[in-house]
N, C-alpha and C. Protein backbone atom coordinates (compact mmCIF):
# COMPACT_ATOMS: atom_id res chain seq x y z
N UNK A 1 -25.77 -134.57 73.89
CA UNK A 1 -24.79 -135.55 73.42
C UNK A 1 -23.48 -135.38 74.17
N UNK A 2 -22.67 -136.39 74.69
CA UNK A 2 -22.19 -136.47 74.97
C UNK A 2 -20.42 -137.11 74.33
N UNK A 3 -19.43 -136.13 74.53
CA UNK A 3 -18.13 -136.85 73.97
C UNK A 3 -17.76 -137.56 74.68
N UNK A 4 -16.80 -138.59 73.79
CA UNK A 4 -15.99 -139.35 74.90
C UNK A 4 -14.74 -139.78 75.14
N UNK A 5 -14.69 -139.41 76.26
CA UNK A 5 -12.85 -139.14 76.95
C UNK A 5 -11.67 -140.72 76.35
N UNK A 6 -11.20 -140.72 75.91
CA UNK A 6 -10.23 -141.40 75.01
C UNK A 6 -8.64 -140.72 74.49
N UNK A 7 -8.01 -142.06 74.79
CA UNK A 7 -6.16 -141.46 75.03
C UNK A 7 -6.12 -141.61 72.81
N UNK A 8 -5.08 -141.18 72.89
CA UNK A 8 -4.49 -140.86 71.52
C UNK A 8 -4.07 -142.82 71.29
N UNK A 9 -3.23 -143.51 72.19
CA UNK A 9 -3.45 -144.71 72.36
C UNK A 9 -4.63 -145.61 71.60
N UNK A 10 -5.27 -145.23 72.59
CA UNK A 10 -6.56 -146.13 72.30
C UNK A 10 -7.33 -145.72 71.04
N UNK A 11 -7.02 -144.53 70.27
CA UNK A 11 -7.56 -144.07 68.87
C UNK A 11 -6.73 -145.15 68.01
N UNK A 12 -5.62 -145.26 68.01
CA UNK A 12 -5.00 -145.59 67.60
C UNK A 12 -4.91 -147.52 67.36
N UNK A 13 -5.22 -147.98 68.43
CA UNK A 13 -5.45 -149.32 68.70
C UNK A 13 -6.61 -149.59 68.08
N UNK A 14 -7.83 -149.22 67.80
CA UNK A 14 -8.99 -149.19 67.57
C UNK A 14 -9.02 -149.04 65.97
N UNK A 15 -8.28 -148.50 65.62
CA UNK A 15 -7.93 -147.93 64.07
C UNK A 15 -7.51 -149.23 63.27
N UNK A 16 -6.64 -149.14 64.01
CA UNK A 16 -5.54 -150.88 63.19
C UNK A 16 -6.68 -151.84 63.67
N UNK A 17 -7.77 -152.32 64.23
CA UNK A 17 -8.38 -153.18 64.93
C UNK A 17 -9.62 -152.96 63.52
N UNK A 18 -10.25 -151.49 63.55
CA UNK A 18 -11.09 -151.44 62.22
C UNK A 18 -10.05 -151.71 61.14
N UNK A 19 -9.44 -151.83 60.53
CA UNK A 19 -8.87 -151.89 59.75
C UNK A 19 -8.91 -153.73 59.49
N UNK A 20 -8.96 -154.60 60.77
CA UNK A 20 -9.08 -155.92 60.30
C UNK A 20 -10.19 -156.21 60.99
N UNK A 21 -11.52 -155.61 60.40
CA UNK A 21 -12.27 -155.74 60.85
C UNK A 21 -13.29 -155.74 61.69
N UNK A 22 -13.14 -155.76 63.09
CA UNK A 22 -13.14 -155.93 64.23
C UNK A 22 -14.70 -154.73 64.41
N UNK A 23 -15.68 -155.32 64.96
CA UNK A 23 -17.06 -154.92 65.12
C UNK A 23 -16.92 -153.70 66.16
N UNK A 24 -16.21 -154.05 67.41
CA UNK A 24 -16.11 -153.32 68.33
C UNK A 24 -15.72 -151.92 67.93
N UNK A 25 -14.17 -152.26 67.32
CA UNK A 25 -13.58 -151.02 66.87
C UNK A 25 -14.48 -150.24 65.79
N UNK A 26 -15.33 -150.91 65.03
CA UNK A 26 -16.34 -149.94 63.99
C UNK A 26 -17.27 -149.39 65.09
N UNK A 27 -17.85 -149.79 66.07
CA UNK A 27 -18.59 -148.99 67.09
C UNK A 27 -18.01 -147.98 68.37
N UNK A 28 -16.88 -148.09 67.88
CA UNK A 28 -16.08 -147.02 68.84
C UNK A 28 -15.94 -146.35 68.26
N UNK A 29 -15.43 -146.50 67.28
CA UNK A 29 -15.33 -144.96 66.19
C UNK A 29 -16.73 -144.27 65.59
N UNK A 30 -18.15 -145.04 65.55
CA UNK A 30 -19.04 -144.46 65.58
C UNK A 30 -19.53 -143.52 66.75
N UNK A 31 -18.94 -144.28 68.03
CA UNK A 31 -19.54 -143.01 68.98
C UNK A 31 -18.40 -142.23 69.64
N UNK A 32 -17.38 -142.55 68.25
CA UNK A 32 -16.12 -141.20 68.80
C UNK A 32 -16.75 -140.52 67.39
N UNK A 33 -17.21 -140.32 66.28
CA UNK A 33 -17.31 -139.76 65.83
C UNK A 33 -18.64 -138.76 65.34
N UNK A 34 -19.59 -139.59 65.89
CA UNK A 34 -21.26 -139.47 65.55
C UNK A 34 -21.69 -137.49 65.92
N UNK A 35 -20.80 -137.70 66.99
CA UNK A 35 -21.33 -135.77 67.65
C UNK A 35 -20.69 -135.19 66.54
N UNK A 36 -19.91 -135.23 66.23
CA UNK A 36 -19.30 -134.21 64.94
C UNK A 36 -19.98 -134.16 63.77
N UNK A 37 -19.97 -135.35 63.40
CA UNK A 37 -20.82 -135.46 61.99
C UNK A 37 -22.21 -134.70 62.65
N UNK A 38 -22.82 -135.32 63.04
CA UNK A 38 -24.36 -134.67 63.47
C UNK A 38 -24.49 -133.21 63.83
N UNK A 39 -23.35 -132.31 64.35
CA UNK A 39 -23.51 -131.18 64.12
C UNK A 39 -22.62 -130.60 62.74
N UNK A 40 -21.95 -131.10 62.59
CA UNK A 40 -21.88 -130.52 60.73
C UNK A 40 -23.00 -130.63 59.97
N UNK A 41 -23.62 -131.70 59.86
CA UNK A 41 -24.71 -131.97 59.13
C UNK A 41 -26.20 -130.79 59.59
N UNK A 42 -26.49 -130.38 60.72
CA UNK A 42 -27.40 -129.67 61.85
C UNK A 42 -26.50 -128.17 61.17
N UNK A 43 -25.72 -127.79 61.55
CA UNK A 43 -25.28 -126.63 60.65
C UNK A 43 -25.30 -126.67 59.27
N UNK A 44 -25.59 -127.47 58.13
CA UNK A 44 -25.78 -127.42 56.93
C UNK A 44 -27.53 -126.91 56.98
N UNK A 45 -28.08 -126.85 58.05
CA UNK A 45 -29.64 -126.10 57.73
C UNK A 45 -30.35 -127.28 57.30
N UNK A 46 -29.96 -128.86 57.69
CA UNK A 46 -30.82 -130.26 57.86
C UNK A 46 -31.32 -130.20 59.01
N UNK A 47 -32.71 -130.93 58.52
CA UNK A 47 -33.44 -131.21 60.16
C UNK A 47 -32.58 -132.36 60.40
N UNK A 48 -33.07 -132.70 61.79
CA UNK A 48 -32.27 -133.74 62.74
C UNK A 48 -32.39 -135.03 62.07
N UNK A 49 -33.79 -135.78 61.91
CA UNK A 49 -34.14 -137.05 61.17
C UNK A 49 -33.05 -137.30 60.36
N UNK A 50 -32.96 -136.27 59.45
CA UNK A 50 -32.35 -136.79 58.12
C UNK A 50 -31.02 -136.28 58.58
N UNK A 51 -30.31 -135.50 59.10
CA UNK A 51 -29.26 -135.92 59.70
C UNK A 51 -28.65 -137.10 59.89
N UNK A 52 -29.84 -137.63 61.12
CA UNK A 52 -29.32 -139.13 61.50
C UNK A 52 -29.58 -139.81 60.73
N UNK A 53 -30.44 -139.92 60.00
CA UNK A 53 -30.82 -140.60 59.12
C UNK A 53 -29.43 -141.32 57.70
N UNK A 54 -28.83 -139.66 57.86
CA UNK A 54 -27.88 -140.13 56.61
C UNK A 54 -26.21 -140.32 57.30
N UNK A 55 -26.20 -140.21 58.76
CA UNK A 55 -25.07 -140.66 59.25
C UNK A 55 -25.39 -141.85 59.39
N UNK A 56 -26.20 -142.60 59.80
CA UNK A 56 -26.35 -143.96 59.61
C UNK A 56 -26.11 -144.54 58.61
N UNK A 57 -26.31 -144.30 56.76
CA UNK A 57 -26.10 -144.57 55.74
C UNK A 57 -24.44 -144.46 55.63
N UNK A 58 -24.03 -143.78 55.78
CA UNK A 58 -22.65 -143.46 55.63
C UNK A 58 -22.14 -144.31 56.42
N UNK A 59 -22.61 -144.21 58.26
CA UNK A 59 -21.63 -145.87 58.82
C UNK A 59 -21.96 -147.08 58.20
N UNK A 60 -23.45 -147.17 57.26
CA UNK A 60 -23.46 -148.62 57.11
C UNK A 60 -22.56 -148.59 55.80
N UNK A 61 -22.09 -147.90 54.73
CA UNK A 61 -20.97 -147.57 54.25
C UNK A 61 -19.72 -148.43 54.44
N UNK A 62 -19.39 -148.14 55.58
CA UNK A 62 -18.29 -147.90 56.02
C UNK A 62 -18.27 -149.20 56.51
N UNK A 63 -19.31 -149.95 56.96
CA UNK A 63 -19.51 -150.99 57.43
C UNK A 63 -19.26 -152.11 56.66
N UNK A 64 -19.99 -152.21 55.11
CA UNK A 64 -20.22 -153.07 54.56
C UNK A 64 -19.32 -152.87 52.95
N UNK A 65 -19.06 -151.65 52.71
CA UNK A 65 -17.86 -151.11 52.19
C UNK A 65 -16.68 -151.33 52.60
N UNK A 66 -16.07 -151.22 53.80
CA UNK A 66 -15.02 -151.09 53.94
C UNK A 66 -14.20 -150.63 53.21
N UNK A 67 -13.82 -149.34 53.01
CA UNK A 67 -12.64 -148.34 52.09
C UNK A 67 -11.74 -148.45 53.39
N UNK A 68 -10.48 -148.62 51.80
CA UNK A 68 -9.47 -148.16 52.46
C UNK A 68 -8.87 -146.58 53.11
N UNK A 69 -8.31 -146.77 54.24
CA UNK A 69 -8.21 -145.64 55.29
C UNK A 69 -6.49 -145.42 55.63
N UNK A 70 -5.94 -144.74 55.09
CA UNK A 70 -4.66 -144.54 55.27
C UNK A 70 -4.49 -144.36 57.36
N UNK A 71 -5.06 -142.77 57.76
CA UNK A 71 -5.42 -142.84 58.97
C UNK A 71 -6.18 -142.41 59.76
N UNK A 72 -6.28 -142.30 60.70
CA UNK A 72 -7.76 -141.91 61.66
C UNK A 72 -7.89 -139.96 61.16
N UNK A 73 -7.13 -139.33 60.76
CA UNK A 73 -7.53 -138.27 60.22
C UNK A 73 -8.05 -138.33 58.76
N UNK A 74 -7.76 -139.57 58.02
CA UNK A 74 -8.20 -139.94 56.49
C UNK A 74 -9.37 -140.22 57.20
N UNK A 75 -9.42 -140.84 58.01
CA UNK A 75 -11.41 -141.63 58.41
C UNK A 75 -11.99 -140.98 58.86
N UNK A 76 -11.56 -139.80 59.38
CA UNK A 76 -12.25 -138.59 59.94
C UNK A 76 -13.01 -137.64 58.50
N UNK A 77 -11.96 -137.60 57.30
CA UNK A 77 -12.00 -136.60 56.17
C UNK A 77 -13.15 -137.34 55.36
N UNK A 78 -12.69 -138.86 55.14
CA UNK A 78 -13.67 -140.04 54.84
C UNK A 78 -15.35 -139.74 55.30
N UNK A 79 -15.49 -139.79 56.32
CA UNK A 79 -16.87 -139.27 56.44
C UNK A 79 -17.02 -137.98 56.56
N UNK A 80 -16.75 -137.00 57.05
CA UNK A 80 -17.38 -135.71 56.70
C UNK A 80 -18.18 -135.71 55.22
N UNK A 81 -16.85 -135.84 54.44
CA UNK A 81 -16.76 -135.86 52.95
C UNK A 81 -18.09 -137.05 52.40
N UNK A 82 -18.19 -138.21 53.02
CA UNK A 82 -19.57 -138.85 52.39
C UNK A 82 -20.73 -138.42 53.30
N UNK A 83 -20.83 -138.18 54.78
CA UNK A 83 -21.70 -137.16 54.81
C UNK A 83 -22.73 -135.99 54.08
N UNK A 84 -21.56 -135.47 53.41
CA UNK A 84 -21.86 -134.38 53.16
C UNK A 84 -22.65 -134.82 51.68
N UNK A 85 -22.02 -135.34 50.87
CA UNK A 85 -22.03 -136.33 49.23
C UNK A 85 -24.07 -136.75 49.71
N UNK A 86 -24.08 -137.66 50.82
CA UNK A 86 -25.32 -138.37 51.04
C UNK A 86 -26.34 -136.78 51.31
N UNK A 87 -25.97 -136.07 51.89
CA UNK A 87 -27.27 -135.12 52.86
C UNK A 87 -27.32 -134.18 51.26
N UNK A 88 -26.37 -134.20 50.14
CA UNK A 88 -26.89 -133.58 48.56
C UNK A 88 -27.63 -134.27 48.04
N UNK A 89 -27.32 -135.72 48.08
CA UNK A 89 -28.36 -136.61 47.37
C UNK A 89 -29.77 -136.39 47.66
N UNK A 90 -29.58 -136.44 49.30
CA UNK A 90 -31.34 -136.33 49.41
C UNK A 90 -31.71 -135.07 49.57
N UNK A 91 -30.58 -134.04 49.20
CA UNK A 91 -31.35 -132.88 48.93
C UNK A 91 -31.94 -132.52 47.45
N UNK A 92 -31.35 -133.30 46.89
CA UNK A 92 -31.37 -133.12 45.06
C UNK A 92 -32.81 -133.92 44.49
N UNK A 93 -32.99 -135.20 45.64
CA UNK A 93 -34.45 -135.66 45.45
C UNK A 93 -35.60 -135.14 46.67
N UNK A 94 -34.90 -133.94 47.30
CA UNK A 94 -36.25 -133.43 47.53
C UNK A 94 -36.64 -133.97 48.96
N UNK A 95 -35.97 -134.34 49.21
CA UNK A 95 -36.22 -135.18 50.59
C UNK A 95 -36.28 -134.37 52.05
N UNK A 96 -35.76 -133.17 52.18
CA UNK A 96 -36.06 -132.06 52.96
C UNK A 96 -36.17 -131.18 52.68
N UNK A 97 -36.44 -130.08 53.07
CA UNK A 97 -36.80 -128.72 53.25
C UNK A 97 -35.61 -128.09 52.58
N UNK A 98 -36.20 -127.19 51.47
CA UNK A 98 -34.54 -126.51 50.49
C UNK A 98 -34.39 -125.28 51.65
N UNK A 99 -34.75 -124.85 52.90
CA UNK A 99 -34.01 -124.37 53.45
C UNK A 99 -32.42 -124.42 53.80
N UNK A 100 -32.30 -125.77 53.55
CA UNK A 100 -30.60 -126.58 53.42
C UNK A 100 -30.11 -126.08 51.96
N UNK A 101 -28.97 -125.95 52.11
CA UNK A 101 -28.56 -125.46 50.76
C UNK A 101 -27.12 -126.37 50.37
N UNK A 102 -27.16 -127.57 50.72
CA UNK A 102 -26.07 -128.58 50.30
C UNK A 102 -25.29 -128.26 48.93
N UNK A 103 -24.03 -127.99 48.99
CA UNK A 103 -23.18 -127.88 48.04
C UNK A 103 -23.58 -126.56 46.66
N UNK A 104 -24.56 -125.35 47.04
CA UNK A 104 -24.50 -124.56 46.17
C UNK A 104 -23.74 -123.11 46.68
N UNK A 105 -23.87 -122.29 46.22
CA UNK A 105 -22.61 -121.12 46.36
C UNK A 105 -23.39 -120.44 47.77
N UNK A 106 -25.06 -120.79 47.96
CA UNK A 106 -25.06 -120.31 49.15
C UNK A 106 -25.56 -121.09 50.70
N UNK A 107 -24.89 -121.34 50.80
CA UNK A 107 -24.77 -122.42 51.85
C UNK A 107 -25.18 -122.18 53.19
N UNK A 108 -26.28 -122.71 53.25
CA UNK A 108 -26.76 -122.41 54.94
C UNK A 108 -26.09 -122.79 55.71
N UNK A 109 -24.86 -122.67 55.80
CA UNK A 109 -24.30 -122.66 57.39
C UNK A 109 -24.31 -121.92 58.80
N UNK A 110 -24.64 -122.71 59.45
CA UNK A 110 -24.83 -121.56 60.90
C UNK A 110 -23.78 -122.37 62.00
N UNK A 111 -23.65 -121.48 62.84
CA UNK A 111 -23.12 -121.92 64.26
C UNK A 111 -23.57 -121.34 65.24
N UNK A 112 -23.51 -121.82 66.50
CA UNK A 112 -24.20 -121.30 67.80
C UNK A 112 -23.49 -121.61 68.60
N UNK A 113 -22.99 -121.19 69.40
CA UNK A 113 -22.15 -121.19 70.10
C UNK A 113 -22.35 -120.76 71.65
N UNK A 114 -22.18 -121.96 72.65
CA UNK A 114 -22.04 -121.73 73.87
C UNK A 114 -20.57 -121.86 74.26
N UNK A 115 -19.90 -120.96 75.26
CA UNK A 115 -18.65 -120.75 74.89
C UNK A 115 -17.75 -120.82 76.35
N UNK A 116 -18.84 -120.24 77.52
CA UNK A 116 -18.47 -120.07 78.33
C UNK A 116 -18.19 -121.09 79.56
N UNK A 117 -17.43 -121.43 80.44
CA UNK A 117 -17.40 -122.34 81.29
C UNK A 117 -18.66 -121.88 82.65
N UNK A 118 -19.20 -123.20 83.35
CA UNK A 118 -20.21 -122.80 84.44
C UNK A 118 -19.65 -121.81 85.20
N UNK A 119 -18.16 -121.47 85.91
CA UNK A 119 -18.13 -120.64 86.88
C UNK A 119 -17.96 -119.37 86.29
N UNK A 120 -18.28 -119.00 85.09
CA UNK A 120 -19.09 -117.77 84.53
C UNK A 120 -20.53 -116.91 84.35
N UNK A 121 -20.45 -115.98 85.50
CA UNK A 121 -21.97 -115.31 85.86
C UNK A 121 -22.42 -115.65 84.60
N UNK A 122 -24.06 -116.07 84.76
CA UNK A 122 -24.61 -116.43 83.55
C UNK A 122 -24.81 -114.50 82.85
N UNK A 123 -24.56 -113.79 83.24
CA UNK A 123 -24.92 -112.40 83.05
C UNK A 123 -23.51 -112.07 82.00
N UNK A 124 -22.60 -112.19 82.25
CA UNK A 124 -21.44 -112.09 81.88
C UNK A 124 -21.42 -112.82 80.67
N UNK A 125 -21.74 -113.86 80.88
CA UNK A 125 -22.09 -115.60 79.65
C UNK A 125 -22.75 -115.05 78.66
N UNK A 126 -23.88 -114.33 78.77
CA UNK A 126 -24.73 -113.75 77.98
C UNK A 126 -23.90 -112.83 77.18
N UNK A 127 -23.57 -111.92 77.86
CA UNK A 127 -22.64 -110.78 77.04
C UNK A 127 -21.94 -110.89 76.09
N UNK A 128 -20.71 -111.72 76.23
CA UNK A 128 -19.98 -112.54 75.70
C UNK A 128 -20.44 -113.28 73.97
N UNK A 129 -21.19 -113.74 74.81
CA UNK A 129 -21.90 -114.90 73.75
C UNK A 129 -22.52 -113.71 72.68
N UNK A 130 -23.21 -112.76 73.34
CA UNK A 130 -23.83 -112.19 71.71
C UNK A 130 -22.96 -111.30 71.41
N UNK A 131 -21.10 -111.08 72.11
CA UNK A 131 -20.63 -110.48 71.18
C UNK A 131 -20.32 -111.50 70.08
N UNK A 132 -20.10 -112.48 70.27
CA UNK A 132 -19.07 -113.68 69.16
C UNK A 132 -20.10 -114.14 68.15
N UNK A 133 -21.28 -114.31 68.95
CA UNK A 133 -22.67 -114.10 67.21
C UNK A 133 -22.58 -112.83 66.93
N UNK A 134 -22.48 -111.68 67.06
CA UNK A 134 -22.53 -110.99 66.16
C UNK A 134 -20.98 -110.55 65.39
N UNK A 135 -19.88 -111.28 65.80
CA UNK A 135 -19.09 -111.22 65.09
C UNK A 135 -19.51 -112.41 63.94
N UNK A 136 -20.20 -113.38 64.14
CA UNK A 136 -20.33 -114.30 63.07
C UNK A 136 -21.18 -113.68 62.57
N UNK A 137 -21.91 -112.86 62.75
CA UNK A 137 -22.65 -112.45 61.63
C UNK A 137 -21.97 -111.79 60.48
N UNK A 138 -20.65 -111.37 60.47
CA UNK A 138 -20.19 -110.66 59.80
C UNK A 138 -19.87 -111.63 58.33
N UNK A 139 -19.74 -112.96 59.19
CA UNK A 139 -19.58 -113.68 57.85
C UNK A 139 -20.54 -114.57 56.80
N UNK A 140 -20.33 -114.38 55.86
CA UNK A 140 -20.60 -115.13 54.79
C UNK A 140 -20.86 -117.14 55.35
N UNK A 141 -21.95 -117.20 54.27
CA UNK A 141 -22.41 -119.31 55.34
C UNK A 141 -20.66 -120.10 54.90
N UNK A 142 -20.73 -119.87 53.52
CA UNK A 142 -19.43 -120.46 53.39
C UNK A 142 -17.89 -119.96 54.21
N UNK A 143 -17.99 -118.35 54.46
CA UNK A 143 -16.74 -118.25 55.66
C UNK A 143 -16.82 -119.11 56.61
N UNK A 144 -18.43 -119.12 57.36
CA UNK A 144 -18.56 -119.84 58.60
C UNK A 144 -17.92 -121.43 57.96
N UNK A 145 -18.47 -122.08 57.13
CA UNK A 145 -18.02 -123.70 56.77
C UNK A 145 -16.45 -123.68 56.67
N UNK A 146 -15.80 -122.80 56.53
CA UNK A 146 -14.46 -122.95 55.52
C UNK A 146 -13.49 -122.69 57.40
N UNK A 147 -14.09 -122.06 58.00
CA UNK A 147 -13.52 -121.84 59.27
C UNK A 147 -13.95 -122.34 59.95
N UNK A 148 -14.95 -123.46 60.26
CA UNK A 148 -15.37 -124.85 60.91
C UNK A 148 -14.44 -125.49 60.82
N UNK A 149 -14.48 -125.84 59.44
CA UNK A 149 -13.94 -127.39 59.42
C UNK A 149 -12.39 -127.35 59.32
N UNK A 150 -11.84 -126.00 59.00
CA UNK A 150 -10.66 -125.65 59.81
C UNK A 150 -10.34 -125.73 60.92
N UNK A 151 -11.02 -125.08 61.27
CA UNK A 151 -10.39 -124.92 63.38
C UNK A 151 -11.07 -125.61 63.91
N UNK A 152 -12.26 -126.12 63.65
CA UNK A 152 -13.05 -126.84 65.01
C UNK A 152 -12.71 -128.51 64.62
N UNK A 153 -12.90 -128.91 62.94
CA UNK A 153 -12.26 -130.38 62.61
C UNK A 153 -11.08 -130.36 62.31
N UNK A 154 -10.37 -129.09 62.30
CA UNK A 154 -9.01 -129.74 61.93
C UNK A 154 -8.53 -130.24 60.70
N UNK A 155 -9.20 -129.96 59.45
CA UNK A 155 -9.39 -130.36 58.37
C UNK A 155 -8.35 -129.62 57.59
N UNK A 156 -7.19 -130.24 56.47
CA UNK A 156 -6.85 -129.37 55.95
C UNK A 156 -7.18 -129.10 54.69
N UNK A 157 -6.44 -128.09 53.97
CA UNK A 157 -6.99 -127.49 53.11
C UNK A 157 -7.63 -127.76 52.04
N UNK A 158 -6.72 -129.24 51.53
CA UNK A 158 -6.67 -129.65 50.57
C UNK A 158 -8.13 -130.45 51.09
N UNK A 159 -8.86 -131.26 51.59
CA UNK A 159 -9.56 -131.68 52.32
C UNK A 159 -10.29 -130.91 52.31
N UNK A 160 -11.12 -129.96 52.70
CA UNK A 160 -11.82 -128.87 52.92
C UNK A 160 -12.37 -128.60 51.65
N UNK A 161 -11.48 -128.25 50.62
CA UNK A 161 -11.34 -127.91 49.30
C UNK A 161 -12.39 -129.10 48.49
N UNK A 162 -11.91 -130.27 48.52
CA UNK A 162 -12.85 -131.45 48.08
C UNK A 162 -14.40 -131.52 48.68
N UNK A 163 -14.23 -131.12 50.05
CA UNK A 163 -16.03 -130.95 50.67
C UNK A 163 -16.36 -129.85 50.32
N UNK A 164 -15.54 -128.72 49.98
CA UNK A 164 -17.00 -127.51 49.97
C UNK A 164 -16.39 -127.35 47.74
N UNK A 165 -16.17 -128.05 47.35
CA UNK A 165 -16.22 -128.15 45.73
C UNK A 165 -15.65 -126.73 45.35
N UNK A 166 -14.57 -126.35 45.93
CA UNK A 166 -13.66 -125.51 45.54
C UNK A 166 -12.30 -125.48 45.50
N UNK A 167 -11.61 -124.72 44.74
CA UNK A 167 -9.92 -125.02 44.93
C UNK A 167 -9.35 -124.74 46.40
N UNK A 168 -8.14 -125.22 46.16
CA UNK A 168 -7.60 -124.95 47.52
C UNK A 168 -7.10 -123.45 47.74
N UNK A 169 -6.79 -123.01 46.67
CA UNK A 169 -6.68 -121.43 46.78
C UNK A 169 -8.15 -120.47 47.43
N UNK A 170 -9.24 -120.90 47.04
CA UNK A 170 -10.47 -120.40 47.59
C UNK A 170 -10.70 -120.51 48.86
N UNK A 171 -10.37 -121.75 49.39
CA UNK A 171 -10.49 -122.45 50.70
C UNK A 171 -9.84 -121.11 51.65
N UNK A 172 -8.42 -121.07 51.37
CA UNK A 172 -7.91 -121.02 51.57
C UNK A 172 -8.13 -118.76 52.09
N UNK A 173 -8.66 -118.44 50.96
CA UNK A 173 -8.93 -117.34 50.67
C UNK A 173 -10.45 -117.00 51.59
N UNK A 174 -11.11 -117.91 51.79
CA UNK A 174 -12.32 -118.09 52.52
C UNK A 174 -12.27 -117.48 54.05
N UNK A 175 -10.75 -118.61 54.66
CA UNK A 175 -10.12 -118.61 55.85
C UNK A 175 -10.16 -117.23 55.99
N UNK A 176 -9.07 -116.92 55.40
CA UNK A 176 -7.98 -115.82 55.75
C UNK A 176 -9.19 -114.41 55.62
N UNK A 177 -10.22 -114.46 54.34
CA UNK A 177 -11.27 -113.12 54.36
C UNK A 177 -12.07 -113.31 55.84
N UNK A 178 -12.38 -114.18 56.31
CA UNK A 178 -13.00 -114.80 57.74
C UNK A 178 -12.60 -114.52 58.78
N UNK A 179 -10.93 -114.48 58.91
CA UNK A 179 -9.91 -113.84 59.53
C UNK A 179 -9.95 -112.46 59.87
N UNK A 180 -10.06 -112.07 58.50
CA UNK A 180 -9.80 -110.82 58.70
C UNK A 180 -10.92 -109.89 59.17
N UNK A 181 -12.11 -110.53 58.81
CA UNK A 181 -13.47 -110.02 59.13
C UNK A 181 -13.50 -109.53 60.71
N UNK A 182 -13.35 -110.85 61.11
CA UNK A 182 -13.12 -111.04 62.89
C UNK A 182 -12.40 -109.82 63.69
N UNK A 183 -11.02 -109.64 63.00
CA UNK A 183 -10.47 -108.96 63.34
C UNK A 183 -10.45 -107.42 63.03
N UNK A 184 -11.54 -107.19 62.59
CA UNK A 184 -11.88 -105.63 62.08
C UNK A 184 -12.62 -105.61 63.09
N UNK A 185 -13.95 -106.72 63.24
CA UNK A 185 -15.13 -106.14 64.11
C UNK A 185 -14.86 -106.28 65.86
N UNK A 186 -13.66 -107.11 66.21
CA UNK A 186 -13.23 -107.91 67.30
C UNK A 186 -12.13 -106.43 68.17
N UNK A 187 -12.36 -105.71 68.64
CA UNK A 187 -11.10 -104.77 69.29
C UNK A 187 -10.93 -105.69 70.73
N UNK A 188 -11.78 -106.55 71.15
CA UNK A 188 -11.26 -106.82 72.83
C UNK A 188 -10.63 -107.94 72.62
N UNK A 189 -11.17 -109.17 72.16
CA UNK A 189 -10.15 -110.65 72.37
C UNK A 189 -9.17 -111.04 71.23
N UNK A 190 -8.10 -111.52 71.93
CA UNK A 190 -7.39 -111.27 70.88
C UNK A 190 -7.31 -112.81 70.07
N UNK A 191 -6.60 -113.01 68.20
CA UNK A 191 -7.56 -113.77 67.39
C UNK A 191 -7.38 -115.26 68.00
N UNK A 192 -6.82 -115.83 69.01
CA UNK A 192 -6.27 -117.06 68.73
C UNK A 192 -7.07 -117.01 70.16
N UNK A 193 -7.09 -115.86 71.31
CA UNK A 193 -8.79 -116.03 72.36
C UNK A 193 -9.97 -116.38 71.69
N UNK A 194 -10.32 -116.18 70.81
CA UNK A 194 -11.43 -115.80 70.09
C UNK A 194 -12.12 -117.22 69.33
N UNK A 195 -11.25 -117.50 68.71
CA UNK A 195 -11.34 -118.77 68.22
C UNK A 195 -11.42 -119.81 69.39
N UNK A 196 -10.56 -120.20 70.19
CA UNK A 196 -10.56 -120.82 71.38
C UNK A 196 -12.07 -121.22 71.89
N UNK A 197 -12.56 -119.80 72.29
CA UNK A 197 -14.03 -119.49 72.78
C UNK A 197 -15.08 -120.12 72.15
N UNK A 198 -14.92 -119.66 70.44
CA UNK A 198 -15.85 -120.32 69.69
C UNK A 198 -15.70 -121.36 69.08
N UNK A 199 -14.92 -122.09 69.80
CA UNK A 199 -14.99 -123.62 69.12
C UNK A 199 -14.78 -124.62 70.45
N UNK A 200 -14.41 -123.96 71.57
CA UNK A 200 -13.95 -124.87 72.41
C UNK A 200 -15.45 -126.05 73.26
N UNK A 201 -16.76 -124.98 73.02
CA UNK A 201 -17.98 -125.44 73.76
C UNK A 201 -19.03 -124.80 72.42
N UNK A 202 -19.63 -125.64 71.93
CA UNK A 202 -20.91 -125.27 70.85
C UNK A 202 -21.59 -126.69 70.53
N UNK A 203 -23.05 -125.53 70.18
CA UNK A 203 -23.89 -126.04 69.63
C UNK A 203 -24.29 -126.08 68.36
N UNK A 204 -24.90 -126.65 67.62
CA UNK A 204 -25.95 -126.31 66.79
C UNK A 204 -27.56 -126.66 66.58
């Protein structure tokens, strides 16, 4: 999958354009937004089908709904948040594999992470890479979610708090134990390298 290169401008033009409507602008923001959702959803421990399956439900949502959207970070919070609402539903009727653990205290979250740029010996790449999984191993599925959708969406707290069905003090407490984890098991990069690395290039 591929992202796509777009000025702060043109987010912006496209926004006020969905906002009255405008077909185009609802399909620009689907394929400015589709890679994100689809790996949040792929880290909740959903197969792919129903992934796509329920980001499609959510744009046709959005489509034929039309909610109101204060701004392109509300429409960003907007779907994660029904994302997440739809991939419980069809977990609650059974519709995939309870390897997914949608909205209970233990939450299959994973991340995978490719981190490194090409003009890095793939030997070196390797190294690297299984130090920063095994620093994620240190955490808890919900640390990993609560420090996703922090640093990699940008999500704040209060926000965060409403998708993973906890206060904002927890959220918040999630972060910072996640934080600190890192930085016990982490002696070489320092925390704001570290993060960089693992969010700047990944998979799931």
């Amino acid at each position: 999958m591929q992202y796509i290169d777009i000025t702060p401008e043109k987010i912006s033009h496209n926004f006020i354009k969905f906002g009255e409507g405008d077909e185009k602008a609802f399909s620009f923001f689907y394929r400015y937004f589709i890679n994100d959702l689809y790996a949040y959803g792929r880290s909740l421990g959903v197969e792919e089908k129903y992934v796509m399956d329920a980001v499609q439900d959510v744009f046709l949502k959005v489509f034929f709904e039309k909610p109101h959207l204060k701004s392109v970070e509300h429409f960003k919070y907007f779907l994660f948040r029904s994302l997440k609402n739809r991939l419980y539903d069809l977990f609650k009727s059974k519709s995939f594999s309870k390897t997914a653990h949608i909205g209970g205290e233990v939450l299959n979250f994973s991340i995978k992470t490719t981190v490194l740029d090409d003009m890095i010996e793939a030997e070196d790449r390797t190294i690297i890479q299984q130090k920063i999984e095994k620093l994620l191993s240190v955490l808890s599925p919900l640390q990993k979610e609560a420090l996703y959708l922090r640093y990699m969406q940008d999500l704040d707290y209060a926000e965060i708090s409403e998708m993973m069905g906890k206060t904002e003090v927890s959220v918040r407490k999630l972060v910072s134990q996640a934080i600190r984890k890192i930085r016990k098991e982490n002696k070489v990069l320092p925390m704001i390298v570290f993060i960089q690395l693992l969010y700047s290039k990944f998979c799931v």
